[in-house]
C-alpha atoms as a PDB file:
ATOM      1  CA  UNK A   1     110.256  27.766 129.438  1.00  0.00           C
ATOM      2  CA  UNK A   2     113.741  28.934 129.066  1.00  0.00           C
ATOM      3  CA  UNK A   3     114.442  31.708 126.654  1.00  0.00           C
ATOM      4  CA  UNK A   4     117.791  32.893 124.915  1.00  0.00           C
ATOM      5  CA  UNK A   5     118.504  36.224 123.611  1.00  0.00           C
ATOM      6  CA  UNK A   6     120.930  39.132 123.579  1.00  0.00           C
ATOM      7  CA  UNK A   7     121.617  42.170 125.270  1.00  0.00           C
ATOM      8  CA  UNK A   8     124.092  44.513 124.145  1.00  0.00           C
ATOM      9  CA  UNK A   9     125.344  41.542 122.069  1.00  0.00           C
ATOM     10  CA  UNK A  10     125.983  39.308 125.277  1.00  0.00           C
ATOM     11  CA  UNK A  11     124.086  36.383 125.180  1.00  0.00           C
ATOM     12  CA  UNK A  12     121.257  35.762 127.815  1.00  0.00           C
ATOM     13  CA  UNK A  13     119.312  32.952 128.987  1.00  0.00           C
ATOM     14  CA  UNK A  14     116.137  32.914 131.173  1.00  0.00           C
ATOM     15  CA  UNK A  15     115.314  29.793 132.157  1.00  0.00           C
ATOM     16  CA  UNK A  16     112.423  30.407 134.223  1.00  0.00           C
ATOM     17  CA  UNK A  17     110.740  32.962 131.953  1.00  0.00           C
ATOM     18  CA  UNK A  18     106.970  33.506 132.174  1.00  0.00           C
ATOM     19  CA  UNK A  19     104.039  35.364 130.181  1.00  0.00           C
ATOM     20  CA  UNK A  20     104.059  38.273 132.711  1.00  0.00           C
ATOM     21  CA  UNK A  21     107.558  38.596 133.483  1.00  0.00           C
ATOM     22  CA  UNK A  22     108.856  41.947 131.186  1.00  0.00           C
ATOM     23  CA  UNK A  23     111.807  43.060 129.649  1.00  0.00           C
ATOM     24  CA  UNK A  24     112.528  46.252 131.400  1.00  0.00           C
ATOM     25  CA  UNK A  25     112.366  44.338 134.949  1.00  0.00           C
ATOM     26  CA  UNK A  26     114.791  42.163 133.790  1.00  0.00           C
ATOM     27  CA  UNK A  27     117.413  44.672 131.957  1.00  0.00           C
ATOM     28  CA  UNK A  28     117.032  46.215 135.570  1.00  0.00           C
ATOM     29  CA  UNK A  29     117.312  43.662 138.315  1.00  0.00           C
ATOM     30  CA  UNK A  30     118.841  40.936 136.620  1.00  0.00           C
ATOM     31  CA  UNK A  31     121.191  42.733 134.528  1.00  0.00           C
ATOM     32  CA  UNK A  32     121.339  46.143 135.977  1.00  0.00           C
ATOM     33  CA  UNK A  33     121.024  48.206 133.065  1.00  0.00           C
ATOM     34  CA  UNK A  34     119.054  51.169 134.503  1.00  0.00           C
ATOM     35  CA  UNK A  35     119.646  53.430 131.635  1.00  0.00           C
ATOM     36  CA  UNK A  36     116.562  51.991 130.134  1.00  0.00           C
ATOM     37  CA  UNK A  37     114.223  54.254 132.172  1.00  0.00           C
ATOM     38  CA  UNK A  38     110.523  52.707 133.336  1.00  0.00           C
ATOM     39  CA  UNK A  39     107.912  55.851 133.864  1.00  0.00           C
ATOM     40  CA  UNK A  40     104.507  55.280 132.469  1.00  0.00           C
ATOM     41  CA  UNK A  41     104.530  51.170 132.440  1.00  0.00           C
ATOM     42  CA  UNK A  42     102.075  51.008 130.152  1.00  0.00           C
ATOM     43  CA  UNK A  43     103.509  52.102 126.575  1.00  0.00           C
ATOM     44  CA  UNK A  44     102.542  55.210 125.968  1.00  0.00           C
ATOM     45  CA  UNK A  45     105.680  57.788 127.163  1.00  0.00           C
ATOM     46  CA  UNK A  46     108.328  55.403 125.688  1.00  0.00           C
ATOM     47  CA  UNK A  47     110.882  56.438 127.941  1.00  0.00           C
ATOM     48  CA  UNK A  48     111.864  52.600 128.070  1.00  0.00           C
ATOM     49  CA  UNK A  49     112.498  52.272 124.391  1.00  0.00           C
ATOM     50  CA  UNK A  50     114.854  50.043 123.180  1.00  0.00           C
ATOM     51  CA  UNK A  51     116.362  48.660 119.921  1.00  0.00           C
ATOM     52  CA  UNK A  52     115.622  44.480 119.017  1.00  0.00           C
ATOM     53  CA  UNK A  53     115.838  42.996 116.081  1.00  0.00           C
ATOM     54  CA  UNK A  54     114.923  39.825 115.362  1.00  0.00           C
ATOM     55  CA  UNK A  55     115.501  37.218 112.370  1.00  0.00           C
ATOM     56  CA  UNK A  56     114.086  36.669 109.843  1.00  0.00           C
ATOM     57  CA  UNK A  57     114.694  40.597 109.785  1.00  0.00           C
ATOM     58  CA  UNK A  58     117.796  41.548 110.893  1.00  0.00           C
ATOM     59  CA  UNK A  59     116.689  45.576 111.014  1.00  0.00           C
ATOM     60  CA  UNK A  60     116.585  46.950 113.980  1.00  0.00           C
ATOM     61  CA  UNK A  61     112.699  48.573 115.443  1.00  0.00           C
ATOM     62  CA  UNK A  62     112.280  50.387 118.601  1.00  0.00           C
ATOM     63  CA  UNK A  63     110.534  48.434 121.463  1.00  0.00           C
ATOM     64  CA  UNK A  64     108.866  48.921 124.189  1.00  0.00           C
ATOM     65  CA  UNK A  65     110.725  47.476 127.512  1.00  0.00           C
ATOM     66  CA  UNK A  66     108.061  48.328 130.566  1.00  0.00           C
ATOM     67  CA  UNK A  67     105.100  46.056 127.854  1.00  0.00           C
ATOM     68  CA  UNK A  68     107.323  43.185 126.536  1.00  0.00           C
ATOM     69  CA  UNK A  69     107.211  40.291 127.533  1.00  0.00           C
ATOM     70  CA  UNK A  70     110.357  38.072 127.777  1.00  0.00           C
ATOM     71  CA  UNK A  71     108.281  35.248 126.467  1.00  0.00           C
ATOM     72  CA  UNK A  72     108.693  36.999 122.796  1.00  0.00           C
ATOM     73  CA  UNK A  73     112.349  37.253 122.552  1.00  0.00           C
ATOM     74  CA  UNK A  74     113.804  34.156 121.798  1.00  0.00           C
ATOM     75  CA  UNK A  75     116.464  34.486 119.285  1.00  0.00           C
ATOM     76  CA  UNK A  76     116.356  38.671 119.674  1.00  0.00           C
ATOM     77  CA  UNK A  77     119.292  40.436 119.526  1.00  0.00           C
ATOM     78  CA  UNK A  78     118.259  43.703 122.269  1.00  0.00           C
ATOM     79  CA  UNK A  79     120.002  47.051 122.101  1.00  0.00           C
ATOM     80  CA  UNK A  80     119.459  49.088 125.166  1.00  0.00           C
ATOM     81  CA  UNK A  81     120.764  52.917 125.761  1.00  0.00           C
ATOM     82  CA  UNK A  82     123.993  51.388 127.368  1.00  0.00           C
ATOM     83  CA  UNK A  83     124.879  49.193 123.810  1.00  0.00           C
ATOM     84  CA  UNK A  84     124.869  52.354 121.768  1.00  0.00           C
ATOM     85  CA  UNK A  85     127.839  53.898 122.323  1.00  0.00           C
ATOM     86  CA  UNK A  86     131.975  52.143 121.654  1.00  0.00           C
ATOM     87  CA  UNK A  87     133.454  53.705 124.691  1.00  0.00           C
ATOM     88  CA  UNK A  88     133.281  57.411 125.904  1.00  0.00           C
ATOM     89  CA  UNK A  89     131.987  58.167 121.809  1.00  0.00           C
ATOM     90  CA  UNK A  90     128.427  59.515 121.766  1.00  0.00           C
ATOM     91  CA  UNK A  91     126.339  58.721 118.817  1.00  0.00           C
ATOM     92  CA  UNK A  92     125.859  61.444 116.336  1.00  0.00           C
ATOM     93  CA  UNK A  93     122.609  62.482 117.306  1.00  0.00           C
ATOM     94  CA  UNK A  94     123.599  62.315 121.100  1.00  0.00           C
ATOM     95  CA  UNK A  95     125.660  64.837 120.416  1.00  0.00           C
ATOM     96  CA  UNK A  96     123.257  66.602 118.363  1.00  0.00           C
ATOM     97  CA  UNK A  97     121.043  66.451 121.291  1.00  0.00           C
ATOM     98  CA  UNK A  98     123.358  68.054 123.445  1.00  0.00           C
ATOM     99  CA  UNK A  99     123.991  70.835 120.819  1.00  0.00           C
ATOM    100  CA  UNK A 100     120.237  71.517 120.983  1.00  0.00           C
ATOM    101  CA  UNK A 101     120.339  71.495 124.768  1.00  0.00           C
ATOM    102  CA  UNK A 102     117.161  68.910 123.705  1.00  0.00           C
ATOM    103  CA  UNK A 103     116.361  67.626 127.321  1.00  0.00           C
ATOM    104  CA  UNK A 104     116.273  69.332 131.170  1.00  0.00           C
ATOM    105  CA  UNK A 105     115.994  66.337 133.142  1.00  0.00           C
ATOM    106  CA  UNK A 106     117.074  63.729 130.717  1.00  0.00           C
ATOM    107  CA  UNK A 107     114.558  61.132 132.098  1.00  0.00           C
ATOM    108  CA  UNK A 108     112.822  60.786 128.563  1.00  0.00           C
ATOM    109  CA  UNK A 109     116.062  60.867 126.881  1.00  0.00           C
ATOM    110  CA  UNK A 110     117.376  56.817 126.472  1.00  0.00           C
ATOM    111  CA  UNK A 111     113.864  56.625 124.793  1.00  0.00           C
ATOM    112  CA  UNK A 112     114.765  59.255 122.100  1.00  0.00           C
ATOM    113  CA  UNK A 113     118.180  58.369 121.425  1.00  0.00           C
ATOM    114  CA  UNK A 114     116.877  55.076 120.766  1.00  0.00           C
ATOM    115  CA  UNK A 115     113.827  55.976 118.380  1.00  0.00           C
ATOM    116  CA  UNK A 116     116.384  58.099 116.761  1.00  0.00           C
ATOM    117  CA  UNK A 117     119.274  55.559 116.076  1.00  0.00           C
ATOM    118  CA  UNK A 118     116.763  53.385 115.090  1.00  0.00           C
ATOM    119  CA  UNK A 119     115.307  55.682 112.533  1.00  0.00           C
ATOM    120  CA  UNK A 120     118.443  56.803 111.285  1.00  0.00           C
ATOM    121  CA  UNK A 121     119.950  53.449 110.860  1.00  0.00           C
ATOM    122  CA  UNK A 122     116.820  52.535 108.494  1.00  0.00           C
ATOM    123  CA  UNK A 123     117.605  56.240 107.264  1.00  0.00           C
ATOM    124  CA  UNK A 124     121.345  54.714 106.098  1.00  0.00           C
ATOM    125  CA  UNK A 125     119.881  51.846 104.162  1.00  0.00           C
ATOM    126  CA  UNK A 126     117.408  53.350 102.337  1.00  0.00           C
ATOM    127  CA  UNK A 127     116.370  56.126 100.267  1.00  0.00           C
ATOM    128  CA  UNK A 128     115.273  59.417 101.980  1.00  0.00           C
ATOM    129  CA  UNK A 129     111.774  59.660 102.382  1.00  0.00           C
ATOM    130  CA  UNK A 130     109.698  61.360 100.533  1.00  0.00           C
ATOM    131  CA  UNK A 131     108.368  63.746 103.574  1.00  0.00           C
ATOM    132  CA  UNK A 132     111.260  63.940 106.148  1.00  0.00           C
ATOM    133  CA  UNK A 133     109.275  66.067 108.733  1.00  0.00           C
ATOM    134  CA  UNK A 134     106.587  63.502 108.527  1.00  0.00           C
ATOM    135  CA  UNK A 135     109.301  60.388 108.781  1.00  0.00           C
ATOM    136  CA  UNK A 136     110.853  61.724 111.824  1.00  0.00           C
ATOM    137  CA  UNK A 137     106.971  62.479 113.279  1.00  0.00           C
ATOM    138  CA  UNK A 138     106.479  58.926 113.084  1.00  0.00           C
ATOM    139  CA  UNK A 139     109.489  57.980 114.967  1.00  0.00           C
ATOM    140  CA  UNK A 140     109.446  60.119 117.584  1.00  0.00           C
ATOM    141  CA  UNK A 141     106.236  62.011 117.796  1.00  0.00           C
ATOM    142  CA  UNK A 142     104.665  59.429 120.135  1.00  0.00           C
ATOM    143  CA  UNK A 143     107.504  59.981 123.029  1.00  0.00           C
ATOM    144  CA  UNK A 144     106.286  62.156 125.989  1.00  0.00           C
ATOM    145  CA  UNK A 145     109.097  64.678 127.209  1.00  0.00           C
ATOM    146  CA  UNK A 146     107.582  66.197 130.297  1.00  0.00           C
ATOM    147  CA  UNK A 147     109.827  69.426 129.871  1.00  0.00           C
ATOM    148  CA  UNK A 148     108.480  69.947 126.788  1.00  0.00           C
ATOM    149  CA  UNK A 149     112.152  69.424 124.527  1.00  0.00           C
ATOM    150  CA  UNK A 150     109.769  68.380 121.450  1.00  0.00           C
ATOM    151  CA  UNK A 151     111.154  70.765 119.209  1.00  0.00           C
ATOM    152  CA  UNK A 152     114.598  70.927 120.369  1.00  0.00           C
ATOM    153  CA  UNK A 153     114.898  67.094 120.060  1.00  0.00           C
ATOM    154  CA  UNK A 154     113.839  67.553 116.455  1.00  0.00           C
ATOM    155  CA  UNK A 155     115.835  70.088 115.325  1.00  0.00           C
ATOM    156  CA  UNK A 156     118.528  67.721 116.246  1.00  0.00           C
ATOM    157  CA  UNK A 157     117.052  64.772 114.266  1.00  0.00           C
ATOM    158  CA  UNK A 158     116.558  66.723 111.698  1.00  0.00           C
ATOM    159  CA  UNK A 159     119.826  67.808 111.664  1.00  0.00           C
ATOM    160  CA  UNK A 160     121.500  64.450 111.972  1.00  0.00           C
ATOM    161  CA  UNK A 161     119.036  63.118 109.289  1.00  0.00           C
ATOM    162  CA  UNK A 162     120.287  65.620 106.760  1.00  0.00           C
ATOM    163  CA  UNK A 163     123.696  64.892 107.294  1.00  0.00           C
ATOM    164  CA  UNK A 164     123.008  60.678 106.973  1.00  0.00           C
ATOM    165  CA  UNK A 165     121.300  61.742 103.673  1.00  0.00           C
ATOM    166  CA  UNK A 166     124.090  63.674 102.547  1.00  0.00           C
ATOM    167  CA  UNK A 167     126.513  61.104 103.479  1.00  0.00           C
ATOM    168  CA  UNK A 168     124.321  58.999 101.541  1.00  0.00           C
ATOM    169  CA  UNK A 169     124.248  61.020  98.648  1.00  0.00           C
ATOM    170  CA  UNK A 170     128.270  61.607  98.538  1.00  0.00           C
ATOM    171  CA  UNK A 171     128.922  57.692  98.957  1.00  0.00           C
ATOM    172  CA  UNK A 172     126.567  56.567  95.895  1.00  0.00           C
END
């Protein structure tokens, strides 16, 4: 079965692709994108979280690479840590995450920044929610940062949230 997609808006096409064969193997070895980090390989640290959306929605939700199978992509449009960024410019709450010193060993990190673009790009089109704290909690309260940078890498959410919101507020 082959299987078209993109990656970083390049276009891809597997045309070999089978049920078991998963999206972070093949961001890896067949288009070595290693920022995209594999740890747990079951779901549940989301270090390998990227961005796809997928028509008939065009928003973006955070997936997890190391449990999806290429199988389910046809027609996705994938956003991995390496997309993010135009050039040497870090995303606002990359550099927020540096300003929190939010990580040690980074290895969780991709994951976050991911979650957290993700969030704040539905945070852009929307209005705020009614329970920030508790928004941000669901987007990235489930990711496992072994040196414990939980509250570090929400202060910085937080902080970039606030300032989408106010954007928000001085552009309606």
């Amino acid at each position: 079965m082959s299987i078209k997609f993109t990656v970083n808006g390049m276009a891809q096409e597997v045309p070999d692709a089978r049920g078991e064969d998963r999206l972070i193997d093949f961001l890896h070895d067949d288009l070595n994108l290693t920022g995209t980090k594999f740890c747990c390989g079951i779901g549940v640290c989301r270090a390998c979280t990227v961005a796809m959306a997928k028509l008939p929605n065009p928003v973006e939700t955070p997936v997890i690479a190391c449990s999806t199978p290429l199988s389910i992509l046809a027609g996705a449009a994938i956003t991995t840590i390496e997309g993010v960024s135009v050039g040497a410019e870090l995303l606002p709450v990359q550099e927020a995450f540096l300003r929190h010193f939010s990580f040690q060993c980074g290895y969780c990190t991709p994951g976050f920044v991911m979650a957290a673009k993700v969030f704040l790009d539905g945070l852009a089109l929307a209005p705020p929610p009614a329970d920030l704290e508790a928004a941000m909690a669901t987007a990235i309260g489930d990711h496992i940062c072994r040196c414990s940078g939980y509250v570090r890498y929400v202060d910085a959410l937080r902080e970039t949230a606030l300032a989408v919101i106010a954007t928000r507020g001085a552009v309606q």
